[in-house]
N, C-alpha and C. Protein backbone atom coordinates (compact mmCIF):
# COMPACT_ATOMS: atom_id res chain seq x y z
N UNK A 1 31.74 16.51 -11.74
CA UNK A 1 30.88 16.34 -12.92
C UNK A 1 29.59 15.60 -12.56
N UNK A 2 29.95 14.75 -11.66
CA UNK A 2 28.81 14.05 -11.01
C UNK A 2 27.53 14.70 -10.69
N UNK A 3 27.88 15.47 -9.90
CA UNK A 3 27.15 16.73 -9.20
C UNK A 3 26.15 17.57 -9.72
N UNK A 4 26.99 17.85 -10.85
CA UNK A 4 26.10 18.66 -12.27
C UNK A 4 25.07 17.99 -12.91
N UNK A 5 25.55 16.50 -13.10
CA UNK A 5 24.57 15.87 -13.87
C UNK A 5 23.30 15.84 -13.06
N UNK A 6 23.98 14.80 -11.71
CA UNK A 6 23.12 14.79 -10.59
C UNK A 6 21.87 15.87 -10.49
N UNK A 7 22.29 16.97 -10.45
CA UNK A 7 21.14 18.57 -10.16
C UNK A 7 20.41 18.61 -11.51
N UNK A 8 20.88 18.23 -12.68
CA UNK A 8 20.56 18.63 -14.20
C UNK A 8 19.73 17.86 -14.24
N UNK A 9 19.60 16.23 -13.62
CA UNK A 9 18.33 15.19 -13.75
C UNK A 9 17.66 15.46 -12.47
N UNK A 10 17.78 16.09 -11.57
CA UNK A 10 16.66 16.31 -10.57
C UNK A 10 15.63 17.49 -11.02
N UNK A 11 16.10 18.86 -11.94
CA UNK A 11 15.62 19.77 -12.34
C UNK A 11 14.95 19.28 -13.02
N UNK A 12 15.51 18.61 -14.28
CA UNK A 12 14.54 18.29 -15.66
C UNK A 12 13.20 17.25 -15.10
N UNK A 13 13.99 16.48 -13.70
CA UNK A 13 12.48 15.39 -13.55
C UNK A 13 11.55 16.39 -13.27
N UNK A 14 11.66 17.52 -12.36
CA UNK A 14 10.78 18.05 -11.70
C UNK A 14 10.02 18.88 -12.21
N UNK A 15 10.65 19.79 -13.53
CA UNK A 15 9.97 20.10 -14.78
C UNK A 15 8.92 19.13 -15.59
N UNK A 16 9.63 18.52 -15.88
CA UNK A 16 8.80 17.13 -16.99
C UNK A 16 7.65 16.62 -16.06
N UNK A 17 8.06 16.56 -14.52
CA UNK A 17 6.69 16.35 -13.94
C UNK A 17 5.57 17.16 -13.76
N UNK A 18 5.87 18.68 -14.00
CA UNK A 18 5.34 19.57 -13.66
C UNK A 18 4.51 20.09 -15.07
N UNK A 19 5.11 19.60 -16.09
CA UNK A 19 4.70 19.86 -17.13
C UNK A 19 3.52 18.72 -17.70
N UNK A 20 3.59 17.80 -17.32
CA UNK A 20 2.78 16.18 -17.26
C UNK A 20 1.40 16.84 -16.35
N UNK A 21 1.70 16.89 -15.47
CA UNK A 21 0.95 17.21 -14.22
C UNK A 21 0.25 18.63 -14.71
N UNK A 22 0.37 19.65 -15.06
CA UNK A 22 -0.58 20.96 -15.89
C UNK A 22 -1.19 19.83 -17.31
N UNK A 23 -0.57 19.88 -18.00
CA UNK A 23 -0.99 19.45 -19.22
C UNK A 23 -2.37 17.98 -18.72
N UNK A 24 -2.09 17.39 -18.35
CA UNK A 24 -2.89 16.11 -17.65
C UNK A 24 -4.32 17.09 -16.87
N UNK A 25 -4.40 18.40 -16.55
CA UNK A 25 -5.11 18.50 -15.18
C UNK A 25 -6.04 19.59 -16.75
N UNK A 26 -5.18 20.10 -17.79
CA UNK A 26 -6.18 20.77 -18.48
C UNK A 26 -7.15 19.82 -19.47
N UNK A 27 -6.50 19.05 -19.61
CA UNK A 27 -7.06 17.97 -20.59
C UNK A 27 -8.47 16.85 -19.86
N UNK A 28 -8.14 16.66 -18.15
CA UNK A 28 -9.00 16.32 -17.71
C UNK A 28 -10.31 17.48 -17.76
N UNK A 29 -9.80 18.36 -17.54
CA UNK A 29 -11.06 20.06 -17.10
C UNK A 29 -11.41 20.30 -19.05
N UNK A 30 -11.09 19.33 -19.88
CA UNK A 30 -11.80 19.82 -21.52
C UNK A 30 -11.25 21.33 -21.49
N UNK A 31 -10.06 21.79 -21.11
CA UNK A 31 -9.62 22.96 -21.94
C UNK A 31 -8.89 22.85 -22.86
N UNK A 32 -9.05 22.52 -24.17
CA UNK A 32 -8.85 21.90 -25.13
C UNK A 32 -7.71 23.11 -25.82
N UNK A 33 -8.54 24.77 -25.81
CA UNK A 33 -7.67 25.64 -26.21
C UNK A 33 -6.66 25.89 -25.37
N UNK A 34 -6.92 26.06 -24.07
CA UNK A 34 -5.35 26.06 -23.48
C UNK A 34 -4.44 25.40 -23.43
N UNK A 35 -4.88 23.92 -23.51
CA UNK A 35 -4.10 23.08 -23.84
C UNK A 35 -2.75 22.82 -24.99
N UNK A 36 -3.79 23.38 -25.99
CA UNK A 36 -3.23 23.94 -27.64
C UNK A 36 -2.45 24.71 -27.17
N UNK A 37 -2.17 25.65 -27.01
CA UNK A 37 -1.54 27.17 -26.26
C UNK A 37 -0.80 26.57 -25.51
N UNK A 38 -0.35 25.75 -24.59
CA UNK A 38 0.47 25.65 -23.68
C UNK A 38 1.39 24.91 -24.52
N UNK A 39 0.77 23.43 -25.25
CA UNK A 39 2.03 22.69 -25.85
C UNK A 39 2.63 23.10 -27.14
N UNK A 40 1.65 24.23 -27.91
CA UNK A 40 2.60 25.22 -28.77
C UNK A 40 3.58 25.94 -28.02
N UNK A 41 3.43 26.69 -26.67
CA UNK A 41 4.18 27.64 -26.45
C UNK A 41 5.43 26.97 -25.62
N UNK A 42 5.47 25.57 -25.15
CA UNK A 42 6.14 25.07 -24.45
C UNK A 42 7.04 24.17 -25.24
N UNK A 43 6.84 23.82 -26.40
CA UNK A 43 6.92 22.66 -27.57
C UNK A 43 8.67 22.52 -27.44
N UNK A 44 9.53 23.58 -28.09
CA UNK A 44 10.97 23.61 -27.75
C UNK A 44 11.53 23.03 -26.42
N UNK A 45 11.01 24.15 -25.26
CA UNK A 45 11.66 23.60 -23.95
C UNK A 45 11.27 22.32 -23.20
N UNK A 46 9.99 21.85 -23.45
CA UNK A 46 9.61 20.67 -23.35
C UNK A 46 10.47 19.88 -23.78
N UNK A 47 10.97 19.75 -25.12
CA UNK A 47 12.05 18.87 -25.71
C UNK A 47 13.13 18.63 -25.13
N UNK A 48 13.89 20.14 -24.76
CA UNK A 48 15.01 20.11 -23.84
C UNK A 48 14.85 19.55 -22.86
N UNK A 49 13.75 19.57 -22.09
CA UNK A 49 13.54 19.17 -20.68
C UNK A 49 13.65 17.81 -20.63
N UNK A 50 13.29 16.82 -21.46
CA UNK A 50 12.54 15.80 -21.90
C UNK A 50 14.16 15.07 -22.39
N UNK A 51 15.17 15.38 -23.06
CA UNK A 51 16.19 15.37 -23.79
C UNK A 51 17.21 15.11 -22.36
N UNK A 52 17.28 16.15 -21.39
CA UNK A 52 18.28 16.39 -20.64
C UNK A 52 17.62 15.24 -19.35
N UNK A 53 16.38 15.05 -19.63
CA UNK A 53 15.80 13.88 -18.22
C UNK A 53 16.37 12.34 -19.04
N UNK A 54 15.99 12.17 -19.78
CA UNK A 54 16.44 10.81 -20.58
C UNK A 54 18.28 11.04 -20.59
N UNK A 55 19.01 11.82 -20.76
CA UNK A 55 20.44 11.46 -21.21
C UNK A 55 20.75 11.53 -19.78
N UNK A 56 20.60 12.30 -18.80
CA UNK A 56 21.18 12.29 -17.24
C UNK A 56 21.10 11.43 -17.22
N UNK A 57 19.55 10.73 -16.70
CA UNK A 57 19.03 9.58 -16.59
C UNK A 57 19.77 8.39 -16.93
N UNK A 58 20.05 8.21 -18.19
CA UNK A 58 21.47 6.75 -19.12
C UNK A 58 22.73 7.44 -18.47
N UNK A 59 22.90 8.42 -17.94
CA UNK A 59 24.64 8.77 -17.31
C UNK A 59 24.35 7.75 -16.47
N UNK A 60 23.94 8.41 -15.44
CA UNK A 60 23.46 7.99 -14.13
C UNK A 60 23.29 6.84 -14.25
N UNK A 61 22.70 6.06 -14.61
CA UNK A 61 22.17 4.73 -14.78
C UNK A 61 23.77 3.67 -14.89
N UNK A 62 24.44 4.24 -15.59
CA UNK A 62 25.37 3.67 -15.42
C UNK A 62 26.67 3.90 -14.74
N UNK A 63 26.24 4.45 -13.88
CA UNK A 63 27.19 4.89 -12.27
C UNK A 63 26.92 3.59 -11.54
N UNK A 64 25.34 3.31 -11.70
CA UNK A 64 24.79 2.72 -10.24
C UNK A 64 25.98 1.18 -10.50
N UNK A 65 26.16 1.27 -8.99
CA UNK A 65 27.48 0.08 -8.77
C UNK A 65 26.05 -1.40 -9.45
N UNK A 66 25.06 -1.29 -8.71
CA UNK A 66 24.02 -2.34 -8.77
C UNK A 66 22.55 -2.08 -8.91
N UNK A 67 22.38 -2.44 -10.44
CA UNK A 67 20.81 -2.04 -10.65
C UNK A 67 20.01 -2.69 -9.95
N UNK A 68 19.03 -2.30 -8.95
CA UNK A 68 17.95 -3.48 -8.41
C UNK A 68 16.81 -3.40 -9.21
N UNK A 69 16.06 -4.61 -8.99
CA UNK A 69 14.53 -4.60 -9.32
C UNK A 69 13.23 -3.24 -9.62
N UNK A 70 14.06 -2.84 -8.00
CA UNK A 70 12.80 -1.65 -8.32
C UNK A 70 13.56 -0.62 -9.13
N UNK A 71 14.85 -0.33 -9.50
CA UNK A 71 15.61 0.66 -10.46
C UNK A 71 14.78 -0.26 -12.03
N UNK A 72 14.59 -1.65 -12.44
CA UNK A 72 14.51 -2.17 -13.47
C UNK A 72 12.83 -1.36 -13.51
N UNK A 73 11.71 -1.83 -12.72
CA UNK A 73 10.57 -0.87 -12.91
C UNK A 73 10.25 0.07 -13.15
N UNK A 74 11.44 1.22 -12.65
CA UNK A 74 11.32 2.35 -12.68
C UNK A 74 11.44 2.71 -14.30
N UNK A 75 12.10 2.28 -14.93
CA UNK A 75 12.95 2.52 -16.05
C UNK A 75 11.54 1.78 -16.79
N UNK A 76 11.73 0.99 -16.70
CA UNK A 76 9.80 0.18 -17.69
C UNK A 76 9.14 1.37 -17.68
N UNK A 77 8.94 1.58 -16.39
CA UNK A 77 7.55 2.85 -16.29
C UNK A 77 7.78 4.15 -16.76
N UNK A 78 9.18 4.44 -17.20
CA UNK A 78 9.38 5.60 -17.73
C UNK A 78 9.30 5.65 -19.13
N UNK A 79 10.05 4.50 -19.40
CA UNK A 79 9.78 4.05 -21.25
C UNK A 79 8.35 4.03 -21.91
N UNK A 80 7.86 3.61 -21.03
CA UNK A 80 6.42 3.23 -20.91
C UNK A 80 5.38 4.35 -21.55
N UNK A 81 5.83 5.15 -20.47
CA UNK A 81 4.92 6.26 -20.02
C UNK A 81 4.75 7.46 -21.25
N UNK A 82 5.82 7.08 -21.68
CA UNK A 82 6.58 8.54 -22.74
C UNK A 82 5.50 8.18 -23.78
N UNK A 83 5.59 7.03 -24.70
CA UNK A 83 4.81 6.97 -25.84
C UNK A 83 3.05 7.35 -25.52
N UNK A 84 3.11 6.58 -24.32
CA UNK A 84 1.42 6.63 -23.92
C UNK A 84 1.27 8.16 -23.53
N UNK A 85 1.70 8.58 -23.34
CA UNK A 85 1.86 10.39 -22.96
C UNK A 85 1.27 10.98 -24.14
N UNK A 86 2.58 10.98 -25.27
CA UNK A 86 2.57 11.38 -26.59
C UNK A 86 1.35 11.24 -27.69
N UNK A 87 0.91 9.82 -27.12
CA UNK A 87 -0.59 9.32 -27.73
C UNK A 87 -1.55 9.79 -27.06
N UNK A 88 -1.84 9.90 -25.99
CA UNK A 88 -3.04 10.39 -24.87
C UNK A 88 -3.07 12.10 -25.57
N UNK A 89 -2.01 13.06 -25.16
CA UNK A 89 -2.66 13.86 -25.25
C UNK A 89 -2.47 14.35 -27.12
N UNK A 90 -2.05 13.83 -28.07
CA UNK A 90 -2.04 13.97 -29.34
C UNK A 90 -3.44 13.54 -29.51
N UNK A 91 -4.17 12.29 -29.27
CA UNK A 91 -5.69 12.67 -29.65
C UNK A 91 -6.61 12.50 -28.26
N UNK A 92 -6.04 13.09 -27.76
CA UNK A 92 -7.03 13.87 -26.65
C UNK A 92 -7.86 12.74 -25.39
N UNK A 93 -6.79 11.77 -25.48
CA UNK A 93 -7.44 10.55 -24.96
C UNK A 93 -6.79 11.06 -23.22
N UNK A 94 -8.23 10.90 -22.69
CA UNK A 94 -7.46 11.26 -21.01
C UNK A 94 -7.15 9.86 -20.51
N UNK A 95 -7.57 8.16 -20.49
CA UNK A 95 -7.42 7.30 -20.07
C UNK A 95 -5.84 7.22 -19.99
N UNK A 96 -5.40 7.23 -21.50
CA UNK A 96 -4.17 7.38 -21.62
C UNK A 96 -3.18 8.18 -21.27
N UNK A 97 -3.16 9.68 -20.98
CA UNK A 97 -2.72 10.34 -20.48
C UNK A 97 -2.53 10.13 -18.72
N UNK A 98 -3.58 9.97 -18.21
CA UNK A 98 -3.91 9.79 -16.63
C UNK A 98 -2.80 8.88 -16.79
N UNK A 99 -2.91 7.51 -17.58
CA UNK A 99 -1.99 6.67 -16.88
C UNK A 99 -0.37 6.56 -17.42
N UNK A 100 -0.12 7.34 -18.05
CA UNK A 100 1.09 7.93 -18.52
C UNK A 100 1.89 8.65 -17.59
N UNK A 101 0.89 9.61 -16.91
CA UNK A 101 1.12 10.99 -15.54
C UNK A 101 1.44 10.27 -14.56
N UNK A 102 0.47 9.12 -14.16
CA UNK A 102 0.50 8.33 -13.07
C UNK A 102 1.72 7.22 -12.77
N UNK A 103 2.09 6.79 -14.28
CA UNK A 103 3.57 6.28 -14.48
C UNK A 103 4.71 6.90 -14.00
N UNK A 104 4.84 8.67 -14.40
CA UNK A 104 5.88 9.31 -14.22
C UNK A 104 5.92 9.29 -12.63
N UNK A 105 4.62 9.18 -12.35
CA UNK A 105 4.65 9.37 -10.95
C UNK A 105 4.89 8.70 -10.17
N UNK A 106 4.76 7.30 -10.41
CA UNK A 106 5.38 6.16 -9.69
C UNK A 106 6.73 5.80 -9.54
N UNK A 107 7.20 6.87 -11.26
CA UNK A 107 8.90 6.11 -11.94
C UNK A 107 9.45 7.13 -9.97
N UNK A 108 8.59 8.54 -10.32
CA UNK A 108 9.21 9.21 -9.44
C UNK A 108 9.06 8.92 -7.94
N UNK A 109 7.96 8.05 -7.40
CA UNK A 109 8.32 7.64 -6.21
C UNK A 109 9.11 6.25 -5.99
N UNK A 110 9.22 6.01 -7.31
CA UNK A 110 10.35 4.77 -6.82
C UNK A 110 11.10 4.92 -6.56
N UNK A 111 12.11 6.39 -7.33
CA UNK A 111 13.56 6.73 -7.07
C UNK A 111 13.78 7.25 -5.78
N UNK A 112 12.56 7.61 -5.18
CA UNK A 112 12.53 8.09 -3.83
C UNK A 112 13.04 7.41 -3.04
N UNK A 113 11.77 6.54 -3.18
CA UNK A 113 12.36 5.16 -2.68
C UNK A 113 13.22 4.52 -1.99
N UNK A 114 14.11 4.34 -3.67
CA UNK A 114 15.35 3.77 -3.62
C UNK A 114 16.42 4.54 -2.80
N UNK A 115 16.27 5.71 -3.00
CA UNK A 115 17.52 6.25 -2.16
C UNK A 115 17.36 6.45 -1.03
N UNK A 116 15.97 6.38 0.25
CA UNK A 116 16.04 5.83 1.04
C UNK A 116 16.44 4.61 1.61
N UNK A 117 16.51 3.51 0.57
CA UNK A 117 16.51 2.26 0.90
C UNK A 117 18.54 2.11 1.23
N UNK A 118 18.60 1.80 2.09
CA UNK A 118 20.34 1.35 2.30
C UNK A 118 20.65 0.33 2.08
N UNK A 119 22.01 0.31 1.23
CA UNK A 119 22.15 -1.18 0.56
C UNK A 119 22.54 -2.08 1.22
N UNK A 120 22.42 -3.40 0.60
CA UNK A 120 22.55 -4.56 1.38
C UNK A 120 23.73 -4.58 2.02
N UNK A 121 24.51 -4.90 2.85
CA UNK A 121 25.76 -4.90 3.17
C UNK A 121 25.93 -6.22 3.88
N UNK A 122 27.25 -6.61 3.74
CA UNK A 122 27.63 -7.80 4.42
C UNK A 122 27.77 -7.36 5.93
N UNK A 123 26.91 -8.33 6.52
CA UNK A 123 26.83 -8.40 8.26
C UNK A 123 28.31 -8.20 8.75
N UNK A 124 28.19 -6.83 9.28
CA UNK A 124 29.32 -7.15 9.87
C UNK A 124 29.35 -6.73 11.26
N UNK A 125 30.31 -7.87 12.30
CA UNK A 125 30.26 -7.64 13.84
C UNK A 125 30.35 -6.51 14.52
N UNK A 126 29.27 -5.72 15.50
CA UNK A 126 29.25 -4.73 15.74
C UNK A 126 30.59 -4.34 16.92
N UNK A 127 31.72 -5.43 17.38
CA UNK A 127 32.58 -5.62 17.40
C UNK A 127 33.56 -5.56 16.76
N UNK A 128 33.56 -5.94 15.32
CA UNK A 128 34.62 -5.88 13.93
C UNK A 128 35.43 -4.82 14.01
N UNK A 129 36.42 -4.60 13.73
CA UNK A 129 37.38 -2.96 14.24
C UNK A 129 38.10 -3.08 13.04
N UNK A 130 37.51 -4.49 11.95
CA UNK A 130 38.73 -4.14 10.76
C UNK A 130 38.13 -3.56 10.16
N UNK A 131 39.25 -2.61 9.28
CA UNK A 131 38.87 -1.47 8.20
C UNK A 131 38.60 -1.84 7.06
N UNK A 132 39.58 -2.90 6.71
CA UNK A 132 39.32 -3.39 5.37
C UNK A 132 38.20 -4.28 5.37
N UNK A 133 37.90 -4.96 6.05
CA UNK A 133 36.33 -5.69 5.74
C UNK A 133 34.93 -4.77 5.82
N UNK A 134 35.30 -3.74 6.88
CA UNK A 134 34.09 -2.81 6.61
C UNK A 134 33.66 -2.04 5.53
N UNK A 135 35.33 -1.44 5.01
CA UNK A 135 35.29 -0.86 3.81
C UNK A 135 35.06 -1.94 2.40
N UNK A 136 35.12 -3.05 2.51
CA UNK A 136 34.85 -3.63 1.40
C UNK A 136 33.49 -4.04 1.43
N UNK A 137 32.97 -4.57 2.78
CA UNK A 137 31.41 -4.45 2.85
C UNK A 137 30.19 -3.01 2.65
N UNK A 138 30.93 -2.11 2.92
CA UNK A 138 30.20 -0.55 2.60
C UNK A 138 30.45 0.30 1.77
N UNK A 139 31.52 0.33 1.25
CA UNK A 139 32.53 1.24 0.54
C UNK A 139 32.63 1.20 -0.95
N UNK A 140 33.53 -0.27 -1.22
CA UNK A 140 34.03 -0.67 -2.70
C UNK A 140 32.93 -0.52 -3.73
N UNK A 141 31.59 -1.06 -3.38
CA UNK A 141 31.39 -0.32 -4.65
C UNK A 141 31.09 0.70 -5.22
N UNK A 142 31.01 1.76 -4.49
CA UNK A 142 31.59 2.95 -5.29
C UNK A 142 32.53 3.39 -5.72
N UNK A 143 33.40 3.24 -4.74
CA UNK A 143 34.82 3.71 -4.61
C UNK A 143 35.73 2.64 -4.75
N UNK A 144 35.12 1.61 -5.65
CA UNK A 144 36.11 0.28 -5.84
C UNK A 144 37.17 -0.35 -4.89
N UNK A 145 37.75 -1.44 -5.00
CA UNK A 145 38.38 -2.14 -3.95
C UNK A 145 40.13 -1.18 -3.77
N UNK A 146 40.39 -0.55 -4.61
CA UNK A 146 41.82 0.41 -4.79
C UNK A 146 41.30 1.52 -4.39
N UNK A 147 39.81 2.06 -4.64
CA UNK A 147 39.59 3.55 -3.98
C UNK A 147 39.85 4.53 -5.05
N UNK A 148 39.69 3.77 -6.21
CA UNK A 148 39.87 4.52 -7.78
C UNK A 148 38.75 4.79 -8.58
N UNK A 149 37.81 3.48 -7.90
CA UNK A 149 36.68 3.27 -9.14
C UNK A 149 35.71 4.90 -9.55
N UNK A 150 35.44 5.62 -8.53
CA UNK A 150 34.99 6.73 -9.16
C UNK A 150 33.21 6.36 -9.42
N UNK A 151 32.44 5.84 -9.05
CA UNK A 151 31.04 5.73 -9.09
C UNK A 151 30.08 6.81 -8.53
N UNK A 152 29.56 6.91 -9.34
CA UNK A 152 28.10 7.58 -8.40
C UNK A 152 28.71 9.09 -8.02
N UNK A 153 29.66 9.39 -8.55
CA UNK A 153 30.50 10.34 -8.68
C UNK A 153 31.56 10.55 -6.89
N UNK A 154 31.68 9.13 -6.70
CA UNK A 154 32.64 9.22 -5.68
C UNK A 154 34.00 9.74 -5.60
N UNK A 155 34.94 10.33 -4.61
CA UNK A 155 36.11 10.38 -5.10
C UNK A 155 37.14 9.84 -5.00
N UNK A 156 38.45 9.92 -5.94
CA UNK A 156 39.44 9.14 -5.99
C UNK A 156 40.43 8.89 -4.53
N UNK A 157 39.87 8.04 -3.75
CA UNK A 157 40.57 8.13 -2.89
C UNK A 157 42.30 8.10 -2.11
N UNK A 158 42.33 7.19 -3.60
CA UNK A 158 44.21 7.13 -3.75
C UNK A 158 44.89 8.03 -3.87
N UNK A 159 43.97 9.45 -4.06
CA UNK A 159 44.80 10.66 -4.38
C UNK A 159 44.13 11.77 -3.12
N UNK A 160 43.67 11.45 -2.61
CA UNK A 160 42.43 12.49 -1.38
C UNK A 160 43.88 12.82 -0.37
N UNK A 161 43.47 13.76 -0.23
CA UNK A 161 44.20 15.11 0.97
C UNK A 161 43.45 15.35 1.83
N UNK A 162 42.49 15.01 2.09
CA UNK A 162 41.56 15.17 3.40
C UNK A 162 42.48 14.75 4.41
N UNK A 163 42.20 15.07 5.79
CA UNK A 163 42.44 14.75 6.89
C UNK A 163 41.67 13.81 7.45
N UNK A 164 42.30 12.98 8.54
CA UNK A 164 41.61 11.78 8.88
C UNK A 164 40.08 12.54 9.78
N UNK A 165 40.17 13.81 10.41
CA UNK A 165 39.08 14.28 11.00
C UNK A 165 37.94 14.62 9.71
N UNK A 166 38.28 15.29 8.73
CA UNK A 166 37.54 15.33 8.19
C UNK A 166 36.84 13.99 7.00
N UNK A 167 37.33 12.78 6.59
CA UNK A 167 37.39 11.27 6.76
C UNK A 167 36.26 11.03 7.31
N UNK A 168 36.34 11.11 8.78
CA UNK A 168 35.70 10.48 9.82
C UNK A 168 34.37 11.17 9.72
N UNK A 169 33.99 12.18 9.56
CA UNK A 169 33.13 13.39 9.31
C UNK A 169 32.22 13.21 8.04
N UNK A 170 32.95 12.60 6.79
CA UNK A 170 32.14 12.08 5.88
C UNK A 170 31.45 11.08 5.80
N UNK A 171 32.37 10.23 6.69
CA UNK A 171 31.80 9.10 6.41
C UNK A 171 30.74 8.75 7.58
N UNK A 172 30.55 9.98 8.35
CA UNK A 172 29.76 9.56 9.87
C UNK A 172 28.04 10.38 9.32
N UNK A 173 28.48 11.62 8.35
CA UNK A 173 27.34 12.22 8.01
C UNK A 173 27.24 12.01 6.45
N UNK A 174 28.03 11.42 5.79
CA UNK A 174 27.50 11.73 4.66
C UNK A 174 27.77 13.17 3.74
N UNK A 175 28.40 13.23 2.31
CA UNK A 175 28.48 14.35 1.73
C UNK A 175 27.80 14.31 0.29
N UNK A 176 26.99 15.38 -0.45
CA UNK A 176 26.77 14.97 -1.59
C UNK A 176 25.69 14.03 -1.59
N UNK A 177 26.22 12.94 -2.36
CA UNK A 177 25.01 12.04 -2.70
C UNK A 177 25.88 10.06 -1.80
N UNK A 178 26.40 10.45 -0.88
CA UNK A 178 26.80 9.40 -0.34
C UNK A 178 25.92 9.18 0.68
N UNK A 179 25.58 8.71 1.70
CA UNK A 179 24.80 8.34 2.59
C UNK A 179 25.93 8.55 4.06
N UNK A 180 25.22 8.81 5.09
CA UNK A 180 25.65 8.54 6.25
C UNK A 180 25.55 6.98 6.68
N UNK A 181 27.05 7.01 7.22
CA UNK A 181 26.86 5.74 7.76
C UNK A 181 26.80 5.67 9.91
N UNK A 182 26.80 6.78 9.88
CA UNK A 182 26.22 6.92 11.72
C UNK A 182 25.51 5.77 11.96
N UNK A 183 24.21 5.71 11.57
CA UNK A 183 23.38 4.62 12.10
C UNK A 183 23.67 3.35 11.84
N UNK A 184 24.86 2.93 11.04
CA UNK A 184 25.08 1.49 10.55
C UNK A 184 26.43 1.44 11.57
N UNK A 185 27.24 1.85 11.40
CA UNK A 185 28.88 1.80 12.27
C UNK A 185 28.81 2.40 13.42
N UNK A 186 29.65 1.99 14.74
CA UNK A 186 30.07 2.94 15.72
C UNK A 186 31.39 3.79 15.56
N UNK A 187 31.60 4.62 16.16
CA UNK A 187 32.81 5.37 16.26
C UNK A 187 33.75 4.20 15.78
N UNK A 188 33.94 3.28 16.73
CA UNK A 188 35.44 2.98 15.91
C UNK A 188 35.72 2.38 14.66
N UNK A 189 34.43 1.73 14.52
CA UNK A 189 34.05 1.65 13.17
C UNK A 189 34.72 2.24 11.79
N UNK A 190 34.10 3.76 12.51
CA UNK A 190 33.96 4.79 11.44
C UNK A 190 35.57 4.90 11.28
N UNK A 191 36.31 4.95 12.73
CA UNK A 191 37.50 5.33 12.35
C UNK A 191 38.65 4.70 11.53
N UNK A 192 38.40 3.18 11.91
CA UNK A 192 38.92 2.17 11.52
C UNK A 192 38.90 2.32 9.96
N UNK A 193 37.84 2.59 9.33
CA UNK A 193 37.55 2.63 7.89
C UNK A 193 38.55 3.94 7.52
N UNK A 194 37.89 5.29 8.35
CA UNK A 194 39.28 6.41 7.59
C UNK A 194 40.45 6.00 7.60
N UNK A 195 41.26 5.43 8.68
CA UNK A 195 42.29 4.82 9.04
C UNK A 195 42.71 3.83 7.62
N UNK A 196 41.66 2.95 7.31
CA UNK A 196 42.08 2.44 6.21
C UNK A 196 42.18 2.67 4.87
N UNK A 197 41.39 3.81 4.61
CA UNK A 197 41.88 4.60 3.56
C UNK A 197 42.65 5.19 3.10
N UNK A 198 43.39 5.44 4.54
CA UNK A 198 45.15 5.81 4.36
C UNK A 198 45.90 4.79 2.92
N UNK A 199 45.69 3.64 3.65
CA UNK A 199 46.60 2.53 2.84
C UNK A 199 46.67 2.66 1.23
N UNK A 200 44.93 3.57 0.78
CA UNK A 200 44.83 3.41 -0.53
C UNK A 200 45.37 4.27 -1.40
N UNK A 201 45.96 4.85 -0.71
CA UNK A 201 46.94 6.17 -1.70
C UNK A 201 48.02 5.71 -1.74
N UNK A 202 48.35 5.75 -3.05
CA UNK A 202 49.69 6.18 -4.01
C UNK A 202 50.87 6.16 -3.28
C-alpha cells in the first residue's frame, strides 16, 4: 500500500509542478487569454491533482519514523505557497505567483534533499559483528525494535520468508524506498543483521 501511495505523491507532485510552472511562465509572457483557457480547461483535474498531493503527502508524513527540520520547512513552504498561488494568479499578480512557484520549488528540492541525506545512526564499530546493535542503530525505526512496526511502508519482518541470501541482498542494495546500506556496513555486518532477523519471527 505503501508503494501506491508512494508513486500517487510523486505523480501528483510532478503534475502540480508542472502545472505551477506553465501557468507561472504564461502569466509572466501577459497571456492573459491563455491563461483563462488553461485554468478553465484544467480547473477539475487540477483539483484532483492538488487533493491527491496534499492527502499522500499527510499519509506519508506520518510514516516518517522522524520529522527533521528541513521536512518542518518543507511543509511551511508548501502551506505557504498554496494560498499565495491562489492569490497571485486570481488577480494576476506575478510577484506573488513567482514566489509561490519558487516555493513549490524549493518544498521540491528539499525532499530531494532529504532522501539523499542518510540518517543519523549510532556510531557503530567498523569491527561490531553484533546484529542486534546494528539493527537497532539502522533498522528499528522503520521496522521497529520486534520487526512489526511497518513504517515507511517497511515489511513485517516477524512474518518474512525471505531467505537469508536474499536478506543480505536487501539490505546490501536496498529495495523500494529503503536505502542501501553497502556504503555504511561491511559484509559481515550486513550478515550479522540478516542473521538477526531470524530471531524476530514468530
Amino acid at each position: 500500500m505503501y508503494k501506491a501511495i508512494f508513486y500517487t505523491h510523486l505523480i501528483s507532485v510532478n503534475l502540480f509542478l508542472l502545472i505551477y510552472m506553465v501557468k507561472t511562465i504564461l502569466l509572466l509572457a501577459n497571456k492573459d487569454e491563455s491563461l483563462a483557457k488553461l485554468t478553465k480547461a484544467i480547473k477539475v483535474p487540477e483539483m484532483i491533482i492538488s487533493t491527491l498531493f496534499l492527502i499522500t503527502g499527510i499519509y506519508m508524513l506520518t510514516q516518517i519514523p522522524e520529522i527533521k527540520t528541513l521536512m518542518i520547512i518543507k511543509i511551511i513552504a508548501v502551506f505557504v505557497s498554496i494560498p499565495l498561488a491562489v492569490i497571485g494568479f486570481k488577480k494576476k499578480n506575478k510577484a506573488l505567483a513567482v514566489l509561490a512557484f519558487l516555493l513549490i520549488v524549493g518544498a521540491y528540492g528539499m525532499a530531494e534533499m532529504s532522501k539523499k541525506q542518510k540518517s543519523a545512526a549510532v556510531e557503530i564499530p567498523v569491527t561490531s559483528v553484533n546484529g542486534e546493535e546494528i539493527y537497532t542503530a539502522n533498522c528499528s525505526r522503520c521496522h521497529g525494535d520486534d520487526g512489526k512496526s511497518g513504517l515507511m511502508g517497511s515489511n513485517d519482518l516477524s512474518v518474512s520468508m525471505m531467505s537469508m541470501e536474499e536478506k543480505i541482498e536487501i539490505i546490501k542494495n536496498g529495495k523500494g524506498v529503503m536505502n542501501p546500506f553497502a556504503g555504511q556496513l561491511n559484509d559481515e555486518q550486513i550478515k550479522a543483521v540478516a542473521e538477526y532477523t531470524e530471531t524476530l519471527k514468530k
